[in-house]
Protein backbone atom coordinates (compact mmCIF):
# COMPACT_ATOMS: atom_id res chain seq x y z
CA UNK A 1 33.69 -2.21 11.25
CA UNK A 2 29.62 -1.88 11.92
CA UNK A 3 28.89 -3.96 14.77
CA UNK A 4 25.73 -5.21 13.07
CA UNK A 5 26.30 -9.03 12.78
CA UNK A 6 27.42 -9.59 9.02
CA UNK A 7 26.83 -13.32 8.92
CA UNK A 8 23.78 -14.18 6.64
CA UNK A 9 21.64 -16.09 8.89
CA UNK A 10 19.07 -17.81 7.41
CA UNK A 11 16.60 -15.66 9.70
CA UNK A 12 18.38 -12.50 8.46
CA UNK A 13 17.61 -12.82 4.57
CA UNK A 14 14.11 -13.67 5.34
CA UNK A 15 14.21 -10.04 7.09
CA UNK A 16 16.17 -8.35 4.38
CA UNK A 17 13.86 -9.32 1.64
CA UNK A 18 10.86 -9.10 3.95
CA UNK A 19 11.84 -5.48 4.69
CA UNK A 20 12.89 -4.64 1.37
CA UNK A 21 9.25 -5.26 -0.10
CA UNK A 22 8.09 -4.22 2.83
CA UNK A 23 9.80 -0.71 2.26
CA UNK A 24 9.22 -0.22 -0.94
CA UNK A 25 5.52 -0.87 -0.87
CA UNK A 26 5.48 1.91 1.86
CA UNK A 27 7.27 4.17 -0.01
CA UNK A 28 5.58 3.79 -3.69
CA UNK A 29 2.31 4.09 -2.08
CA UNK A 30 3.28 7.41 -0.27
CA UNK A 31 4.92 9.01 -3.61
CA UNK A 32 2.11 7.37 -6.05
CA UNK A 33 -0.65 8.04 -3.60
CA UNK A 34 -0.07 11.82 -4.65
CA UNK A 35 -0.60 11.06 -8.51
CA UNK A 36 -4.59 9.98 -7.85
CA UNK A 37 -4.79 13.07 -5.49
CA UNK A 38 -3.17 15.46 -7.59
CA UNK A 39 -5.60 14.77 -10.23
CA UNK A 40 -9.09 13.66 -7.93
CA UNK A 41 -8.82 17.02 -4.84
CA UNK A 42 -5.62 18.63 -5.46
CA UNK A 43 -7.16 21.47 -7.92
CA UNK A 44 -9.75 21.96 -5.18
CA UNK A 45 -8.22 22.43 -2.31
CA UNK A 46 -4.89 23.85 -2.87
CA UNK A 47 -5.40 25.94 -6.29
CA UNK A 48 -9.37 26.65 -5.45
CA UNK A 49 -8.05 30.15 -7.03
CA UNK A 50 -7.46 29.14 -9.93
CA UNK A 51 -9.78 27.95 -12.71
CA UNK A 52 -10.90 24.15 -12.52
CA UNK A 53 -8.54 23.06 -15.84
CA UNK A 54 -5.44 25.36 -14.89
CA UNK A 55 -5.67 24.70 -11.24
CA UNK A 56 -5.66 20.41 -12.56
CA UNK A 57 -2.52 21.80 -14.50
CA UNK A 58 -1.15 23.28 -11.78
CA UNK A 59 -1.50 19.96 -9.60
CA UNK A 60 0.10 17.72 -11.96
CA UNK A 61 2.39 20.07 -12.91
CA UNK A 62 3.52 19.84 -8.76
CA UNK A 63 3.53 15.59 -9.81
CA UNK A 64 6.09 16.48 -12.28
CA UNK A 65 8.36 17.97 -10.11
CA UNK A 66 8.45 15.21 -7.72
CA UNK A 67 10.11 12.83 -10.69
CA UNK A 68 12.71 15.50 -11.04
CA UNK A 69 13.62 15.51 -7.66
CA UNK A 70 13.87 11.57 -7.79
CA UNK A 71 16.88 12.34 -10.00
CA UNK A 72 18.64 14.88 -6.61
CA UNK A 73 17.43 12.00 -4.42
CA UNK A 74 19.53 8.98 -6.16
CA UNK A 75 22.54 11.14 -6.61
CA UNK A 76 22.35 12.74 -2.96
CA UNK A 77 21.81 9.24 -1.32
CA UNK A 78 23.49 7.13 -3.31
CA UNK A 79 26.68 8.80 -2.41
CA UNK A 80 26.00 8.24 0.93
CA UNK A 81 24.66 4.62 0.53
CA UNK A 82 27.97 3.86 -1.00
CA UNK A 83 30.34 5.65 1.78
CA UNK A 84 28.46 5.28 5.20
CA UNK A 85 26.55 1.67 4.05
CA UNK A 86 23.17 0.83 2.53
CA UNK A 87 21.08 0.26 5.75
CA UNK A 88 21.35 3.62 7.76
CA UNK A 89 20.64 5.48 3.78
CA UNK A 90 17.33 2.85 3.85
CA UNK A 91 16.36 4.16 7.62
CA UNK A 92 16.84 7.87 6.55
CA UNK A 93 14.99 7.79 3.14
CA UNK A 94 11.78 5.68 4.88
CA UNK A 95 11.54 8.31 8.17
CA UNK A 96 11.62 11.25 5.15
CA UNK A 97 8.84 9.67 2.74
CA UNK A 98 6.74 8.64 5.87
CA UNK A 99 6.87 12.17 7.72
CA UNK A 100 6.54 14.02 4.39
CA UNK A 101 3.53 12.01 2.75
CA UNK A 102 1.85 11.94 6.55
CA UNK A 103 2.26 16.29 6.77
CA UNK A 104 0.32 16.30 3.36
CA UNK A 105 -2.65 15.27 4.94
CA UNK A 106 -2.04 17.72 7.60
CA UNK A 107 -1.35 20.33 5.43
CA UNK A 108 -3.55 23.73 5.55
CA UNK A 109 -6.04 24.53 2.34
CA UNK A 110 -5.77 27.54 -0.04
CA UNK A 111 -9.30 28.76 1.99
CA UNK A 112 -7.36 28.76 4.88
CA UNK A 113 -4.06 30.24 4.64
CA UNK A 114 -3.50 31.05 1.22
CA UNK A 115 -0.55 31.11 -0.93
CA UNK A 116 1.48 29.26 1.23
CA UNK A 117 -0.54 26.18 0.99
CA UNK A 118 0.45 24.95 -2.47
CA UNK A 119 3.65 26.26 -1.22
CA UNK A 120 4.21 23.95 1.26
CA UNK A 121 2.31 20.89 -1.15
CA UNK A 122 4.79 21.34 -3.60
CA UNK A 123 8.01 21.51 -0.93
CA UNK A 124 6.62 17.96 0.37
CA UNK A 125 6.24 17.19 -2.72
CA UNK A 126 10.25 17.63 -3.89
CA UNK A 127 10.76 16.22 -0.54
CA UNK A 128 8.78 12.88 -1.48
CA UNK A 129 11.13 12.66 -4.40
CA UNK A 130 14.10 13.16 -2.87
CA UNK A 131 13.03 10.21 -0.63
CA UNK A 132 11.94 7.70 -2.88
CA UNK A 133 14.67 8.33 -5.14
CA UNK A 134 17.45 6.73 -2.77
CA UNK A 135 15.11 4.14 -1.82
CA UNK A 136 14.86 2.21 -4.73
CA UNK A 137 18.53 1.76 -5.07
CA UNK A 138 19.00 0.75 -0.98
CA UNK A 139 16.21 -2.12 -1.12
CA UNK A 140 17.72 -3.71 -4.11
CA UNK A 141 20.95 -3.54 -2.97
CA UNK A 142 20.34 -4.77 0.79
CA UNK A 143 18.52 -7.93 -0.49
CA UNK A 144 20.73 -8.99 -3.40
CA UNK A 145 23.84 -8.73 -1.62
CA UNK A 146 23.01 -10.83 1.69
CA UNK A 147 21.48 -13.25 -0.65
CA UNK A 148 23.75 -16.13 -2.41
CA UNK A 149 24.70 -16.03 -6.38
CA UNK A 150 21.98 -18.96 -7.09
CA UNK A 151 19.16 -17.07 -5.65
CA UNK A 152 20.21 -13.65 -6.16
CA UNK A 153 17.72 -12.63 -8.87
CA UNK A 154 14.75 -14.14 -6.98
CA UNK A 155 15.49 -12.06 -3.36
CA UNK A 156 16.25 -8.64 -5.27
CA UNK A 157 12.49 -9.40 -6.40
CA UNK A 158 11.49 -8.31 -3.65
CA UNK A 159 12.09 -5.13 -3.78
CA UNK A 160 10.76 -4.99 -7.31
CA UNK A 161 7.59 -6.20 -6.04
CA UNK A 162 6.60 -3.14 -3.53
CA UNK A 163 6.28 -0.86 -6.66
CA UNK A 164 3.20 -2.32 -8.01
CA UNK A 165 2.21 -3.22 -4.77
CA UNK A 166 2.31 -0.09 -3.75
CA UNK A 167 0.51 1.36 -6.57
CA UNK A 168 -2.38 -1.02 -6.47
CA UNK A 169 -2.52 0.04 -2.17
CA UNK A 170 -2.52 3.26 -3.08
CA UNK A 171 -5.21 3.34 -5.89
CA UNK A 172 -7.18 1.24 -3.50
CA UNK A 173 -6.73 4.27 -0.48
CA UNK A 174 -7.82 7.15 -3.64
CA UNK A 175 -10.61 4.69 -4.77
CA UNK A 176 -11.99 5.41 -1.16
CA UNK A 177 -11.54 8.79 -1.28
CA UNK A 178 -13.65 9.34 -4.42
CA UNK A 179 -16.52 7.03 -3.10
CA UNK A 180 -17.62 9.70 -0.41
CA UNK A 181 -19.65 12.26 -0.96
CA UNK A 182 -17.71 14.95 -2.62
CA UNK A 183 -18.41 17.51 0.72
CA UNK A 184 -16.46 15.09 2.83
CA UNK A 185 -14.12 14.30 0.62
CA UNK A 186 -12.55 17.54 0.20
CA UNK A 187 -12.96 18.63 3.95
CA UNK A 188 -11.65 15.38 5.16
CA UNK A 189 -11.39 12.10 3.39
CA UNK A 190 -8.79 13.07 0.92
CA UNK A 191 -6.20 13.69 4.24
CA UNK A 192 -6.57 9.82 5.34
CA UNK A 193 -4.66 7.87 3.11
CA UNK A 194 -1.85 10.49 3.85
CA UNK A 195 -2.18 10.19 7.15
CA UNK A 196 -2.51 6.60 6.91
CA UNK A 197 1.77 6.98 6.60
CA UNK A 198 2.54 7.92 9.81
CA UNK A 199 1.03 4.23 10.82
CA UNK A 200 2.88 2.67 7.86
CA UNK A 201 5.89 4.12 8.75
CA UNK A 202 5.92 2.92 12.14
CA UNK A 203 5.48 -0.52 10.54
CA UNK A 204 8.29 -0.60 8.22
CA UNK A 205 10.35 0.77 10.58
CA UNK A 206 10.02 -1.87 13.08
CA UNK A 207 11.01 -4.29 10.44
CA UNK A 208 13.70 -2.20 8.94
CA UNK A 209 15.73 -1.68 12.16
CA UNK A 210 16.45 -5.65 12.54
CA UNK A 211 18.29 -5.80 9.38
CA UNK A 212 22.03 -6.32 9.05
CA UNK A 213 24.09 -4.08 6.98
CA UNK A 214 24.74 -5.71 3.23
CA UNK A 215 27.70 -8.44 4.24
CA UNK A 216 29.01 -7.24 0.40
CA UNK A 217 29.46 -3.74 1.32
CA UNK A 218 31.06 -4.65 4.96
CA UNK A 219 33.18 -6.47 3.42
CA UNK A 220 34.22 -3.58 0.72
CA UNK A 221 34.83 -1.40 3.33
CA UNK A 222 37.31 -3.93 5.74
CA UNK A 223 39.17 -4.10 2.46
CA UNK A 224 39.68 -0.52 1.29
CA UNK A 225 42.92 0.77 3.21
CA UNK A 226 41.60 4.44 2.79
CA UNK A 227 38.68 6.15 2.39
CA UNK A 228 37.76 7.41 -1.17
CA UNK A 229 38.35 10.28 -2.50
CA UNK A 230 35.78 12.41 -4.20
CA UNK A 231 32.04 11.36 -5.17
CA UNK A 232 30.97 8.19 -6.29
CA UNK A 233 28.84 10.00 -9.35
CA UNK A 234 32.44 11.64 -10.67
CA UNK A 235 33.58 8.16 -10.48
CA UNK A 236 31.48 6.51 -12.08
CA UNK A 237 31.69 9.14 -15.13
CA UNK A 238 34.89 9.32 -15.68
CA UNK A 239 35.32 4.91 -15.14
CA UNK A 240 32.21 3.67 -16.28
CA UNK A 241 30.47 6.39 -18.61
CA UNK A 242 29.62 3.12 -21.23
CA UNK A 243 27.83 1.29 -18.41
CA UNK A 244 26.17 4.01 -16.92
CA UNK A 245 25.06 5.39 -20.76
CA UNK A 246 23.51 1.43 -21.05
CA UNK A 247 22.61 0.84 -17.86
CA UNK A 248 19.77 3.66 -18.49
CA UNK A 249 19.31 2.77 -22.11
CA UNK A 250 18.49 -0.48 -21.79
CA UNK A 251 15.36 0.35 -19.28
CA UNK A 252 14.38 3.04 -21.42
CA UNK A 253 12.26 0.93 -24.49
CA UNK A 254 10.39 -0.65 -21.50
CA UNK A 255 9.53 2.44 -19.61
CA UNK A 256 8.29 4.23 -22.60
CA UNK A 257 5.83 1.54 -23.36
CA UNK A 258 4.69 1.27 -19.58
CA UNK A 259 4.10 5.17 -19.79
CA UNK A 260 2.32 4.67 -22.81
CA UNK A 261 0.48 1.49 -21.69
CA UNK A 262 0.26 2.83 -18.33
CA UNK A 263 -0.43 6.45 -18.63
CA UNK A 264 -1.29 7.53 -21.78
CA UNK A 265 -3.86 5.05 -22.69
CA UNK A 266 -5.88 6.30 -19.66
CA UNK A 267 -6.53 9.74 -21.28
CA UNK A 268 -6.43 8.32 -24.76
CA UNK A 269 -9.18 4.98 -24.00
CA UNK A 270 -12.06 8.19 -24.04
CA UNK A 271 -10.76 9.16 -27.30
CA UNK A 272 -11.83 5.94 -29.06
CA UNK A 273 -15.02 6.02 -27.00
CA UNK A 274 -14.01 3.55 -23.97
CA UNK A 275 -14.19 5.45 -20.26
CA UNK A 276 -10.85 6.38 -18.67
CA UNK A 277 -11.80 3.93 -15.84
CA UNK A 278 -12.42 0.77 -18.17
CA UNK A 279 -8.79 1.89 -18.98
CA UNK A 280 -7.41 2.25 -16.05
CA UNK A 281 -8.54 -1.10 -14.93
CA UNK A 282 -6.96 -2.90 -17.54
CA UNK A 283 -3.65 -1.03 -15.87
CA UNK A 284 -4.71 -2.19 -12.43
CA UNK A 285 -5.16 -5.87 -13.40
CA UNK A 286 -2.06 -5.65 -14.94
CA UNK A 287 -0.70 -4.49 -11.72
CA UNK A 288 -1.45 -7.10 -9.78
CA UNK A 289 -0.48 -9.37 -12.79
CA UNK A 290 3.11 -7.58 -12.35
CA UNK A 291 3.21 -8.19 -8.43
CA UNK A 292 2.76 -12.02 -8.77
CA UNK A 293 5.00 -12.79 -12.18
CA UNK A 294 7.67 -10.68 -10.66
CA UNK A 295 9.29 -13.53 -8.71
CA UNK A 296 8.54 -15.84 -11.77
CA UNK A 297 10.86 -14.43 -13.85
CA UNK A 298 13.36 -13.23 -11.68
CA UNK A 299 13.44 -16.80 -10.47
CA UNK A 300 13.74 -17.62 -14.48
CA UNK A 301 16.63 -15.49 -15.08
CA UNK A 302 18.40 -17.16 -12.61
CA UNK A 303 18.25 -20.29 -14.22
CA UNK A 304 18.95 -19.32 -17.65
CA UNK A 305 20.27 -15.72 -17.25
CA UNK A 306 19.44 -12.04 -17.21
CA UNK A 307 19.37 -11.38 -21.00
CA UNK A 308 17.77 -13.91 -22.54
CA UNK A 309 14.85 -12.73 -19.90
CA UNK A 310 14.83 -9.51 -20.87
CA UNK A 311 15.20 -9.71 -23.77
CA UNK A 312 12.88 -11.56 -24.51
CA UNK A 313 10.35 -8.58 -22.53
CA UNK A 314 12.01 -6.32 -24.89
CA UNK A 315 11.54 -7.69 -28.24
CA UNK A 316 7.91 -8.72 -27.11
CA UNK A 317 7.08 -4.80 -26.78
CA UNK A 318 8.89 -3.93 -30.47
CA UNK A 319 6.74 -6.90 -31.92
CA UNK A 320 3.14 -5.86 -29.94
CA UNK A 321 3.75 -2.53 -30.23
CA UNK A 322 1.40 -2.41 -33.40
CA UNK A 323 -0.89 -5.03 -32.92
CA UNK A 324 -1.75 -3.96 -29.33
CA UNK A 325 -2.91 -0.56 -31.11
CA UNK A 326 -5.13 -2.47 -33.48
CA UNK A 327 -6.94 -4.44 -30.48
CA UNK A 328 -7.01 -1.06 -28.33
CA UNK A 329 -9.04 0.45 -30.97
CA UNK A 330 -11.39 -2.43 -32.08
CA UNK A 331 -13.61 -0.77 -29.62
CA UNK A 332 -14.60 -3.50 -27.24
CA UNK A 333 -13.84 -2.85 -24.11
CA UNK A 334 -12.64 -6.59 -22.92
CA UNK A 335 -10.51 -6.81 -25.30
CA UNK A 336 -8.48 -3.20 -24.21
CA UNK A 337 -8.78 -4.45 -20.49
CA UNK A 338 -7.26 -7.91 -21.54
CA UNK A 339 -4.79 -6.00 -23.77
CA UNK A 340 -3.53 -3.48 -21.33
CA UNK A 341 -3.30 -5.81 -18.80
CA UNK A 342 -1.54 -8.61 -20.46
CA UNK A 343 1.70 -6.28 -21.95
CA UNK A 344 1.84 -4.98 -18.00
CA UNK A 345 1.52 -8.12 -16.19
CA UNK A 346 3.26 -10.50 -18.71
CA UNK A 347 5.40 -8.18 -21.11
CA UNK A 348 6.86 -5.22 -19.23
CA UNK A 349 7.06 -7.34 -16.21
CA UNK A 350 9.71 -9.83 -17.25
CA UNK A 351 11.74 -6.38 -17.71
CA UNK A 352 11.03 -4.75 -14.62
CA UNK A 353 11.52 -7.96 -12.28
CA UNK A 354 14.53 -9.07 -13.72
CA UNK A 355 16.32 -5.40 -13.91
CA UNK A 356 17.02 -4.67 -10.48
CA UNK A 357 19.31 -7.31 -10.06
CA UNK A 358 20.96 -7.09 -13.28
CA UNK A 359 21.50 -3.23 -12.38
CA UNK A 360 23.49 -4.62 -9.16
CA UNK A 361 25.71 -6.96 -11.43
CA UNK A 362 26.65 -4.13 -13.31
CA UNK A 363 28.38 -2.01 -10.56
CA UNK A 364 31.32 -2.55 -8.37
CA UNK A 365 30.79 -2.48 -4.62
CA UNK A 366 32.36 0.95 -4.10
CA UNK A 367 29.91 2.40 -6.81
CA UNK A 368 26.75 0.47 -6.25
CA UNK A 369 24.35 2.32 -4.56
CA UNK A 370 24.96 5.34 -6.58
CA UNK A 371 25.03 4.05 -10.23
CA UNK A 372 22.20 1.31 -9.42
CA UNK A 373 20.02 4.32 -8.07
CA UNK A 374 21.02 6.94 -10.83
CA UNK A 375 20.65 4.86 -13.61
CA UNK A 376 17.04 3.42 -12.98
CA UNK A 377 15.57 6.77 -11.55
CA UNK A 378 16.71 8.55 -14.62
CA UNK A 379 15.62 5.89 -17.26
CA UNK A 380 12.12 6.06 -15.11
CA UNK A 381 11.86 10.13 -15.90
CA UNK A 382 12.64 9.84 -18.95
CA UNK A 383 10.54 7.18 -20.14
CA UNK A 384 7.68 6.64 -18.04
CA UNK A 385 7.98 10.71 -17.47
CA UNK A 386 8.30 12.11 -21.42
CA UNK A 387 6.45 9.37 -23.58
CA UNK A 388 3.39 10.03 -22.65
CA UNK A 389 3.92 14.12 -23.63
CA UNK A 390 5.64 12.45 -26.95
CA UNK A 391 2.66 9.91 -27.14
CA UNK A 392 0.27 12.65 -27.54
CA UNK A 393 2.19 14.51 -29.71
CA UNK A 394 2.84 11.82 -32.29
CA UNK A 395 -0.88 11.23 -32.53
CA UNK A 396 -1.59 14.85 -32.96
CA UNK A 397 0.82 15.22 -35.53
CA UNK A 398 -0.58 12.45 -37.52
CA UNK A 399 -4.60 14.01 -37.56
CA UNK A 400 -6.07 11.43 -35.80
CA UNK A 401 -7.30 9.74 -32.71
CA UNK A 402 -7.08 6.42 -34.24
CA UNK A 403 -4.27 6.91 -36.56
CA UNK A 404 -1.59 5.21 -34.18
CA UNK A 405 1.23 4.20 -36.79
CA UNK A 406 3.96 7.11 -35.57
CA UNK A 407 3.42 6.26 -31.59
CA UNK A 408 3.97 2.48 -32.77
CA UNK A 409 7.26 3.15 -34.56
CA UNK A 410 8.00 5.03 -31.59
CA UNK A 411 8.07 1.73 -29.30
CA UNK A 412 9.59 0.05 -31.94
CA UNK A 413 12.29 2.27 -31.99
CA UNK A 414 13.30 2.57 -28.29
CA UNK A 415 12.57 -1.05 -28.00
CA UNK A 416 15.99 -1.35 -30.71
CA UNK A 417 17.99 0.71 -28.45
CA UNK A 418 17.09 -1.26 -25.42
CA UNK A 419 17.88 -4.08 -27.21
CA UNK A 420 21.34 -3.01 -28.24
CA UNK A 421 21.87 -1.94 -25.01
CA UNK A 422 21.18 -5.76 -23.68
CA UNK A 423 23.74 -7.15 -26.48
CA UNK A 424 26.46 -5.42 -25.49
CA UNK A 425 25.77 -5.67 -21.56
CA UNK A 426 27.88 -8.78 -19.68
CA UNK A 427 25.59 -11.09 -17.90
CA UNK A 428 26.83 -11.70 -14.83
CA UNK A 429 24.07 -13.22 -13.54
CA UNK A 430 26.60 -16.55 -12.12
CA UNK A 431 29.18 -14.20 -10.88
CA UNK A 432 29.67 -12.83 -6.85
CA UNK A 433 29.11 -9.52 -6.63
CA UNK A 434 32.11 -8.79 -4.71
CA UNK A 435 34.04 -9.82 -7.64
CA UNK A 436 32.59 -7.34 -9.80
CA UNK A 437 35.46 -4.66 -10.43
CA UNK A 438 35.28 -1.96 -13.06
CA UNK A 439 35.02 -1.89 -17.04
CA UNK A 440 31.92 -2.86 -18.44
CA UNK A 441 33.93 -6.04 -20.05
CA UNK A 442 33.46 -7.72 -16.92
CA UNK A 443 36.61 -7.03 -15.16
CA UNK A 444 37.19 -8.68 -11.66
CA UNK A 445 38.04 -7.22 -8.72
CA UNK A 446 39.87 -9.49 -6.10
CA UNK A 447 37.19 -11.07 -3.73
CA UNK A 448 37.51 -9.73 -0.67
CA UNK A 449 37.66 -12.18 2.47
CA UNK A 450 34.22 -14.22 3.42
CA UNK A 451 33.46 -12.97 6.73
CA UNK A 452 30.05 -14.98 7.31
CA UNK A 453 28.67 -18.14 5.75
CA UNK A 454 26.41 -17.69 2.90
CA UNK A 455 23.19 -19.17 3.21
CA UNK A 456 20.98 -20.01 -0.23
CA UNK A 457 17.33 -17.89 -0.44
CA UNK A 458 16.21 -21.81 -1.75
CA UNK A 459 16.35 -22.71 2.02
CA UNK A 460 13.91 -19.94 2.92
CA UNK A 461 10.27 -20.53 3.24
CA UNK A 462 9.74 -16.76 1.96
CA UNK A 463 11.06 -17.28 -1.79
CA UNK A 464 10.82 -20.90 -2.11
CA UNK A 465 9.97 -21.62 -5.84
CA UNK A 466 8.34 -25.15 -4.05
């Protein structure tokens, strides 16, 4: 038994979810802080060898890999997050982002030591990945499971909030970088924001430390009479191979329109004669859109329900997906900063905010970490990671910049297999999660013995909706 106290003070959610947004902010700004740099010095300082559109290749190509190793990180520590607990995985995969993202910005140029330099760039790099990928899973799962079932959907928001928060820090930091002059930059400006970590980390590691271990998971592990055998990945695919299958697919029509929406249009705005920054604006207003409606509707589907939340976020991008195409290419460039923003903020988010918590519901206990973190890191690669390549495609394929039709059809499309995917899902939105056995029918697994009070997030000053 942990000797952490497992009784959910009302001073210990305010930490959990406090340290859960806290962490994940840190975290997405260290692995998205690389994007920005990868594209703005990267070519420059580490591939000065090569010519300036391969060696820009050759930098993004090193972003690519870190989204790979996302995939190694939420296998790797979500087996451990489900057999040694959530907090000490949490600790581990913080310390590794922090120390990784700060060495960056330490790291020696191509000019100085040569081939080892993008070398060592793209090591940190799979090491960043690694890091971030069993974070995700560990911030949800920490928050939702000290909170109680009436609140449950508002505290894992939390967590879902550092993403965009961290993005919007970490275009901020880049935004910095590009305003010097371009001397400076590349001799020293572009190491700050990575060094910037080391401080951050110090930060969320004070707050992370005072946490409790998840009360859920405590009490999984008092109630298991042996330890279990084999990994909690094999498990899950030979128990729950339906839930894990639409567990990803039901993510997957909202990622590909936030890669689309999010990514592509940046390098498809100049196309139609708008400026890749009047583009990405529209993506950072709808960032910050995202960070504030996050709670809204996580607080919303705990009132009515996960599904009818997002689904609603998913049939909203299959009924846009056209009509945002026609006001992208009216050629005004309010109206594609208003557009952009408005499916981020208001559309994708009521998918995003609501999903982390109805990933938990899915899982049993024993399984959590693993299939929470597996399932949302891969339906991330795939969509936010491919449909921008497929994006580009389509549009080639079809002869014309403004001919849009095929990468439509393509939202449409995964937006109907996300929406399947929600159908056939339970909503167990008003269930505990230590009740949550096996089967994607909604099976129940004998509660295991209370062994604290539960305290309602509504009593917190942090997440109270008044």
């Amino acid at each position: 038994m942990s000797t952490d106290n497992p009784v959910r003070s009302r001073a210990d959610v305010r930490r959990v979810a406090l340290s859960s947004y806290l962490g994940t902010t840190i975290e997405y700004y260290d692995f998205l802080l690389y994007g920005t740099a990868a594209a703005l010095v990267f070519n420059k300082v580490f591939f000065s060898n090569l010519s300036p559109a391969i060696g820009t290749l050759v930098a993004l190509a090193t972003l690519a890999a870190g989204y790979l190793a996302r995939f190694v990180g939420a296998m790797i520590f979500g087996h451990f997050g489900d057999r040694t607990g959530r907090k000490k995985v949490m600790l581990t995969t913080m310390v590794i982002m922090g120390l990784s993202s700060g060495f960056i910005g330490l790291l020696p140029t191509y000019d100085q030591i040569g081939g080892a330099a993008p070398l060592l760039l793209v090591s940190l790099r799979l090491v960043q990945g690694i890091a971030v990928g069993g974070e995700y899973g560990g911030a949800v799962l920490m928050v939702s499971e000290h909170a109680s079932t009436k609140r449950r959907g508002l505290a894992s928001s939390a967590a879902a909030m550092g993403g965009p928060s961290g993005q919007l820090l970490a275009t901020g930091a880049m935004l910095w970088v590009a305003s010097l002059p371009e001397d400076q930059m590349l001799s020293w400006g572009w190491r700050v924001p990575f060094l910037v970590s080391f401080v951050l980390l110090a930060v969320g590691m004070y707050f992370r430390v005072r946490v409790h271990e998840s009360p859920v998971f405590l009490d999984s592990q008092a109630a298991t009479a042996s330890p279990p055998k084999g990994t909690p990945i094999a498990a899950l695919l030979r128990s729950e191979p339906a839930t894990l299958f639409k567990a990803v697919l039901f993510q997957i029509g909202p990622y590909c329109g936030m890669g689309i929406f999010g990514i592509f249009i940046i390098s498809y705005a100049p196309t139609i004669g708008h400026s890749r920054s009047t583009a990405l604006t529209g993506v950072l207003v709808g960032t910050f859109l995202s960070v504030v409606m996050t709670p809204a509707y996580a607080a919303l589907s705990d009132r009515i329900g996960r599904r009818p939340v997002v689904l609603g976020g998913i049939i909203a991008t299959a009924t846009v997906a056209f009509p945002i195409f026609y006001l992208v290419n009216l050629g005004s460039s309010p109206i594609l900063v208003t557009t952009i923003a408005l499916y981020i903020g208001l559309v994708m988010t009521s998918v995003t905010g609501v999903a982390p918590v109805m990933l938990t519901e899915m899982f049993p206990t024993k399984w959590r970490y693993t299939g929470v973190s597996t399932t949302y890191q891969l339906a991330q690669t795939v969509g936010s990671g491919f449909s921008p390549l497929i994006a580009t495609s389509l549009l080639t394929a079809a002869g014309g910049a403004t001919n849009t039709w095929p990468v439509g059809l393509f939202l449409v499309l995964t937006a109907a297999a996300s929406i399947w995917a929600v159908l056939t899902l339970p909503d167990r939105s008003h269930q505990e999660l230590d009740q949550i056995g096996p089967g994607i029918a909604g099976g129940l697994a004998a509660p295991s013995p209370r062994t604290g009070d539960t305290v309602h997030l509504s009593d917190q000053t942090m997440f109270d909706p008044h």
